[in-house]
Each structure stands twice: as C-alpha cells, then as structure tokens.
N, C-alpha and C. Protein backbone atom coordinates (compact mmCIF):
# COMPACT_ATOMS: atom_id res chain seq x y z
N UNK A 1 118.16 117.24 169.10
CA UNK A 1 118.04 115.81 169.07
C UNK A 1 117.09 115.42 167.94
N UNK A 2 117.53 114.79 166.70
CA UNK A 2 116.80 114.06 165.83
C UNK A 2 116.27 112.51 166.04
N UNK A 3 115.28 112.54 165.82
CA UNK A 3 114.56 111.21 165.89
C UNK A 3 114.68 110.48 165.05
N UNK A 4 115.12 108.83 164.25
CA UNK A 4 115.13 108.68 163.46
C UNK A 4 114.51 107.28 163.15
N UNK A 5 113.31 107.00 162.55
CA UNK A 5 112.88 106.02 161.98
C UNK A 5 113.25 105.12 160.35
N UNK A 6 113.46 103.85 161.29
CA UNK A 6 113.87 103.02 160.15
C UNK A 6 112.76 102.25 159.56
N UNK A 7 112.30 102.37 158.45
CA UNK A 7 111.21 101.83 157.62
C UNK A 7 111.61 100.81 156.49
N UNK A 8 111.56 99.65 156.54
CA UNK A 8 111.87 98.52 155.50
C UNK A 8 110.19 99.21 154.29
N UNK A 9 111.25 99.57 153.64
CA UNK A 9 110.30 99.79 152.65
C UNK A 9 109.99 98.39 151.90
N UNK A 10 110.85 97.66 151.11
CA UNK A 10 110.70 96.54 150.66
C UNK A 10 109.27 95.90 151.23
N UNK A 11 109.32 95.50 152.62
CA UNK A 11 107.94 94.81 153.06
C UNK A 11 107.12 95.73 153.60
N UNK A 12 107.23 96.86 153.53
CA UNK A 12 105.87 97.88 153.16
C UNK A 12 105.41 98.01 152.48
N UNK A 13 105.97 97.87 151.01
CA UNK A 13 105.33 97.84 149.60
C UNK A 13 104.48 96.60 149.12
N UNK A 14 105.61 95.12 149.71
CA UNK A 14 104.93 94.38 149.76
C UNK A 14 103.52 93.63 150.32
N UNK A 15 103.21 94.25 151.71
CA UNK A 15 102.52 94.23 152.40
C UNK A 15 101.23 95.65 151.70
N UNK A 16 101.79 96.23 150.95
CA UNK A 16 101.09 97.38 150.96
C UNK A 16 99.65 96.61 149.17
N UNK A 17 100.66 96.05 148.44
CA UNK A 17 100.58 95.50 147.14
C UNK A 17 99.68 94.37 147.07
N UNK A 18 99.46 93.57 148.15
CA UNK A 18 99.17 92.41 149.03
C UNK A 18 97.90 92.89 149.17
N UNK A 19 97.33 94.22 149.86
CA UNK A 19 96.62 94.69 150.10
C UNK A 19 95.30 94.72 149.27
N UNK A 20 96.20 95.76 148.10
CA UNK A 20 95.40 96.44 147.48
C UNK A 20 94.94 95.08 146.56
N UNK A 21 95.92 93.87 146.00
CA UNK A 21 95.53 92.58 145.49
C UNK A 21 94.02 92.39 146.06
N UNK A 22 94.35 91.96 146.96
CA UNK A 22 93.46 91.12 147.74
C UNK A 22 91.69 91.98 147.47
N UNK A 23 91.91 93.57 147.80
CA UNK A 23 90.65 94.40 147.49
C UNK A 23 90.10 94.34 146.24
N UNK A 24 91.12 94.32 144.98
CA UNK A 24 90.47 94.61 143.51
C UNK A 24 90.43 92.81 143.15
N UNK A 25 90.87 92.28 143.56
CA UNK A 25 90.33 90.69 143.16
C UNK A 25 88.88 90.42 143.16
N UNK A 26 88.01 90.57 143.89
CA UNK A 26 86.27 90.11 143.81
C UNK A 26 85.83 91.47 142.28
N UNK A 27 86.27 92.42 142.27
CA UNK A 27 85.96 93.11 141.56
C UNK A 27 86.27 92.53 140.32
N UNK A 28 87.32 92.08 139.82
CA UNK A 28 88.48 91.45 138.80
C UNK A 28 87.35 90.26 138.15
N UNK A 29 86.65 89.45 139.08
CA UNK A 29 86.07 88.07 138.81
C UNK A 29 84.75 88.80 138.48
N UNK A 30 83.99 89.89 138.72
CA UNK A 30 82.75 90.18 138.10
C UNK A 30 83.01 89.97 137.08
N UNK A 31 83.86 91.26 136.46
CA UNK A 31 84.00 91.84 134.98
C UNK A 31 84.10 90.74 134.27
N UNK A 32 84.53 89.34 134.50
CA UNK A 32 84.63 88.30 134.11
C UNK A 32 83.70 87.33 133.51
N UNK A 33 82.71 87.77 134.17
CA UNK A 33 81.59 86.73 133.94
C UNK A 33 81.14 86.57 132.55
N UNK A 34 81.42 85.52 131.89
CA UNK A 34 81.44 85.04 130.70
C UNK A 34 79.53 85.63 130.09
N UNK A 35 78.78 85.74 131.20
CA UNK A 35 77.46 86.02 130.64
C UNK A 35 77.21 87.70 129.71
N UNK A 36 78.43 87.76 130.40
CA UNK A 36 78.20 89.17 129.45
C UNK A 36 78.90 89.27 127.75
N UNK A 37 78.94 88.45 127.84
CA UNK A 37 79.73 88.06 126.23
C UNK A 37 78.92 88.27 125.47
N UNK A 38 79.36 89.00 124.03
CA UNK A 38 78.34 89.26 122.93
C UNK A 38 79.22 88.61 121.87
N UNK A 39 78.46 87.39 121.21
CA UNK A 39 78.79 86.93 120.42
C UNK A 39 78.97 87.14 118.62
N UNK A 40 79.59 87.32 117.85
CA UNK A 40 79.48 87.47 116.22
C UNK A 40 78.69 86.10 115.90
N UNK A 41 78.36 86.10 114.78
CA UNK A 41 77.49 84.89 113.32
C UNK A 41 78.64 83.88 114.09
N UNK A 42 80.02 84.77 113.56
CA UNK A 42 80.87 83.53 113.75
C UNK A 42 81.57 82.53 115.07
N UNK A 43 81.60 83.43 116.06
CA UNK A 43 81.24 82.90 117.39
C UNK A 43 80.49 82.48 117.67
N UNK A 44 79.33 82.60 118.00
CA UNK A 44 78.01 82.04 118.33
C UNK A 44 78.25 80.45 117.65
N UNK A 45 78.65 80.44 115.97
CA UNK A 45 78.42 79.17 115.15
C UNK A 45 79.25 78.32 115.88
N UNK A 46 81.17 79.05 116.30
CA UNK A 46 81.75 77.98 117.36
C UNK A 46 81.46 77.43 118.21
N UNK A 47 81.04 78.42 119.06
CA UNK A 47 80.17 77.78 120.27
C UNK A 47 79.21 76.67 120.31
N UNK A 48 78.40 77.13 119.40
CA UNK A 48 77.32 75.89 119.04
C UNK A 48 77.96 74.47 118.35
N UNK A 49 78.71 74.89 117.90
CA UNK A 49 79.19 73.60 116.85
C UNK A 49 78.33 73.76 115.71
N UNK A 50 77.96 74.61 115.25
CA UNK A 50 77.23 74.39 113.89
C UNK A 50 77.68 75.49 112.56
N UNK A 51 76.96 75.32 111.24
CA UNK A 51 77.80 76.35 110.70
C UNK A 51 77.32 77.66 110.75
N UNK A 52 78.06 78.72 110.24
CA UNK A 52 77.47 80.25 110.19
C UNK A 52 75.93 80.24 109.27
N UNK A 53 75.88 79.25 107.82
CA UNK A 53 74.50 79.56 107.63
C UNK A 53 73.56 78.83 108.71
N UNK A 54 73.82 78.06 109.54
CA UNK A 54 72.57 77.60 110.49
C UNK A 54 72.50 78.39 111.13
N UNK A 55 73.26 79.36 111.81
CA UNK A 55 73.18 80.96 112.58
C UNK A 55 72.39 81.37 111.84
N UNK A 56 72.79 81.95 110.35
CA UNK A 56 72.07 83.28 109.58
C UNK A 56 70.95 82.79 109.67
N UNK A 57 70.90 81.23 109.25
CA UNK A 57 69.05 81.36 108.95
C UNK A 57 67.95 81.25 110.43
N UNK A 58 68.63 80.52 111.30
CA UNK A 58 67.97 80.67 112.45
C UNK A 58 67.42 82.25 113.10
N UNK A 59 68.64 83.05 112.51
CA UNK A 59 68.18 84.61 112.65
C UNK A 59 67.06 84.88 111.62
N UNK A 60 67.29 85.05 110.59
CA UNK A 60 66.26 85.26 109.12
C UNK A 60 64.64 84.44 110.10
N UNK A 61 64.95 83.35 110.43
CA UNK A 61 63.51 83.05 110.55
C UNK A 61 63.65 83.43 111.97
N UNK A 62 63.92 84.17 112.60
CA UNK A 62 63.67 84.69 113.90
C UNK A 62 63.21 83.82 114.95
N UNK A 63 64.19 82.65 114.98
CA UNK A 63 64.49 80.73 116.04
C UNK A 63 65.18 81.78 117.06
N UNK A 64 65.83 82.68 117.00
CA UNK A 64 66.97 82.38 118.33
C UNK A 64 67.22 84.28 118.60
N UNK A 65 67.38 84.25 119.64
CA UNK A 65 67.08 85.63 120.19
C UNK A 65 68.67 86.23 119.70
N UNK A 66 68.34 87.30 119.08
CA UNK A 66 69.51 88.33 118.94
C UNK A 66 69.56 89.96 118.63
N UNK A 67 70.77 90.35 118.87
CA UNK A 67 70.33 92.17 118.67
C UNK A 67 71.07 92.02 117.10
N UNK A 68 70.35 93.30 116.68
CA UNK A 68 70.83 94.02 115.39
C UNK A 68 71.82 95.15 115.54
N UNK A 69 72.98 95.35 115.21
CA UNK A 69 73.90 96.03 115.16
C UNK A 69 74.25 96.70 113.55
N UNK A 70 72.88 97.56 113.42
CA UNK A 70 72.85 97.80 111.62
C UNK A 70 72.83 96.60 111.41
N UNK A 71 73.05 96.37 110.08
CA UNK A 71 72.65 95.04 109.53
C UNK A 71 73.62 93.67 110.11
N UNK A 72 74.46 93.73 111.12
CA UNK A 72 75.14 92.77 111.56
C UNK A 72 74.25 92.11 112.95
N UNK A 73 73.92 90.65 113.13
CA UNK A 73 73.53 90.24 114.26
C UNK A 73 74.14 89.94 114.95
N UNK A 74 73.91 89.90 116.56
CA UNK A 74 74.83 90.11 117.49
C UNK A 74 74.14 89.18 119.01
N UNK A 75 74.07 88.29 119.19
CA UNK A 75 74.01 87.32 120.64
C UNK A 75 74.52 87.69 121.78
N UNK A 76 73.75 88.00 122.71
CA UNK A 76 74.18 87.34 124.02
C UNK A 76 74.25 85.99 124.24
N UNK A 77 75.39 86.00 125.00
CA UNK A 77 75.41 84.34 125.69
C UNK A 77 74.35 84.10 126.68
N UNK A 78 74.47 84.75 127.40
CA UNK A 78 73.05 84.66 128.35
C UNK A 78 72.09 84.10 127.83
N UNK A 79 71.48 84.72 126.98
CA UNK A 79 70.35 84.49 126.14
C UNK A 79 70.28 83.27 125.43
N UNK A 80 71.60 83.39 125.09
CA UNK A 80 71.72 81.90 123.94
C UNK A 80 71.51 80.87 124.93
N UNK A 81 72.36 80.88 126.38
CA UNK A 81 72.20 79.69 127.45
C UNK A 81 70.75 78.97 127.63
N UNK A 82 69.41 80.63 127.62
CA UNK A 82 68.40 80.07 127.98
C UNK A 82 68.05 79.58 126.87
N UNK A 83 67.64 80.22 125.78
CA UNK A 83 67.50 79.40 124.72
C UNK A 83 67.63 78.41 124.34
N UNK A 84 69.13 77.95 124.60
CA UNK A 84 69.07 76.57 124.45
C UNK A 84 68.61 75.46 125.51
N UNK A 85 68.34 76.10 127.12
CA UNK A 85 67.98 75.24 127.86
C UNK A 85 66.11 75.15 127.83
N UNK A 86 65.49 76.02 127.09
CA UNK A 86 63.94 76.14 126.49
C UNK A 86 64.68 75.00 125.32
N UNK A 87 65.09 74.81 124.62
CA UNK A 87 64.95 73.57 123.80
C UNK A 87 65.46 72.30 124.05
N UNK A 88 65.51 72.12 125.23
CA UNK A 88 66.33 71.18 126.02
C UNK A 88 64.94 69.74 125.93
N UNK A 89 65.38 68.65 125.36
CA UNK A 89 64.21 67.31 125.20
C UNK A 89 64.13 66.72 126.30
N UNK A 90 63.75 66.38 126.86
CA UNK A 90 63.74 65.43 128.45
C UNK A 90 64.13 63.92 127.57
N UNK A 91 64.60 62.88 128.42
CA UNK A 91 64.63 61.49 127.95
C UNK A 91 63.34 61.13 128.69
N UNK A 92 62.53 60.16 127.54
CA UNK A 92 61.38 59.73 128.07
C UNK A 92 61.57 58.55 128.77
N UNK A 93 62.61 57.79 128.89
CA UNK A 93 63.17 55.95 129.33
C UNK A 93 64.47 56.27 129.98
N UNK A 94 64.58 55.74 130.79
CA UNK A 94 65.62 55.45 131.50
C UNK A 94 66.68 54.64 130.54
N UNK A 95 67.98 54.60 130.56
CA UNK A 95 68.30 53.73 129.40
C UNK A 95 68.14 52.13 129.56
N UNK A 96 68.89 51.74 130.86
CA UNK A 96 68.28 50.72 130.99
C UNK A 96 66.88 49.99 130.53
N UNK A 97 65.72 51.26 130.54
CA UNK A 97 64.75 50.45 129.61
C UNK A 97 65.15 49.88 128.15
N UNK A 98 65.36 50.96 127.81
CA UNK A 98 66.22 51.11 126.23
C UNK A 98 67.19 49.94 126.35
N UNK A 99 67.55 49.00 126.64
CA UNK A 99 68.62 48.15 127.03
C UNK A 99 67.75 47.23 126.94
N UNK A 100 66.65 47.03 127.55
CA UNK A 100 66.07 45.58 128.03
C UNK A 100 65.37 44.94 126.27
N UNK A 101 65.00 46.62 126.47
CA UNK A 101 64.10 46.62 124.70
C UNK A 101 64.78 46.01 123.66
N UNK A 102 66.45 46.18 123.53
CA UNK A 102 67.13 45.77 122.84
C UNK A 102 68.00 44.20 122.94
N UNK A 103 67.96 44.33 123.89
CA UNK A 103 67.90 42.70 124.32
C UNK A 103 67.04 41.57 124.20
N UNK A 104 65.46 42.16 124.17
CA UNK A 104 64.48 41.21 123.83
C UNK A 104 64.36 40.73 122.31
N UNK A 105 64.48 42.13 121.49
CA UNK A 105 64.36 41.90 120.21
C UNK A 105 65.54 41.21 119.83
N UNK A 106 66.93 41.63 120.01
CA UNK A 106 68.04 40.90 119.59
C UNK A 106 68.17 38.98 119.98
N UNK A 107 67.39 39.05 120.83
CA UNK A 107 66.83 37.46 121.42
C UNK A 107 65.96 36.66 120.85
N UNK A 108 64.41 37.29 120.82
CA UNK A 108 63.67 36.94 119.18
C UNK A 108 64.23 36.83 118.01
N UNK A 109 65.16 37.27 117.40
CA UNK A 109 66.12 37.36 115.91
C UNK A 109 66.62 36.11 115.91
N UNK A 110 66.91 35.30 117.21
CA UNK A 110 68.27 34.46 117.18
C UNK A 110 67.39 32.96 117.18
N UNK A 111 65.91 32.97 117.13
CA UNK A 111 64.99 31.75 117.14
C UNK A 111 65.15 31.26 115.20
C-alpha cells in the first residue's frame, strides 16, 4: 500500500517566497540609509547647490569636514548634514515683526 501526498507546489513556493520577502525586507531598508553615502567634489556641489570650486576651496581652507582619498576629497553625508545644521542662523524676528517694520516706514514715505 502506497501513500500518496498531493502538494500544490505553486502556493508553496508562493507562500514559501512571501516568507523569505517579508524576513530580508528590514534588512533591505538598512543598507539603504542614505547616511552612508560618500559623496565626490561633484556630488557634494549638487547636493549643495553650489559650484565644484566652492567645494574645492571650502576643502583647501579646511570649512567643511572631509576624507582624503590620495589626492581626491571625499564627504560623508552624515557629516555634511551636521555641518550644515552647526551653520544653521536662527531668525532673530518673527516675520510678522519684519512686516509691521515695513509697513511703518512704507507709511512715513507717503506724508
């Protein structure tokens, strides 16, 4: 007497695929994390919006944190983030002040 099992492979695989998704996904979104980005002269300049010599010279005068790769410089984003949030200006006025200010004077003009 043979025993015989019927196995839908189709939704075993699927179910099986489903699985393993679901496990390597949190792993998938580390590797991701944009902080680990190492930027070129010329990336870094996109990012910023500015040009490659405002990079070079900000490096030359040693403004902005970066590694040396032999003579090529090389950014973290990380780094660049804090960096730029250490040069971050506070607003000293609310704008509305800035508003009232400009309203008074534009009011005096009109005597």
């Amino acid at each position: 007497m043979k025993a015989e099992i019927k196995i839908n492979t189709d939704e075993l695989v699927s179910e099986i695929a489903q699985k393993v998704t679901n496990a390597i996904i949190p792993t998938l979104k580390k590797g991701m994390d944009m902080g680990d980005t190492v930027f070129t002269v010329e990336t870094l300049a996109k990012y910023l919006h500015v040009s490659k010599q405002w990079v070079y010279a900000r490096v030359h005068l040693k403004e902005i944190p970066h590694i040396k790769m032999g003579k090529f410089p090389r950014f973290k984003k990380r780094e660049i983030d804090i960096w730029l949030e250490s040069r971050k200006v506070p607003a000293m006025q609310p704008l509305s002040a800035q508003l009232k200010i400009i309203k008074k004077s534009s009011s005096s003009m009109e005597v």
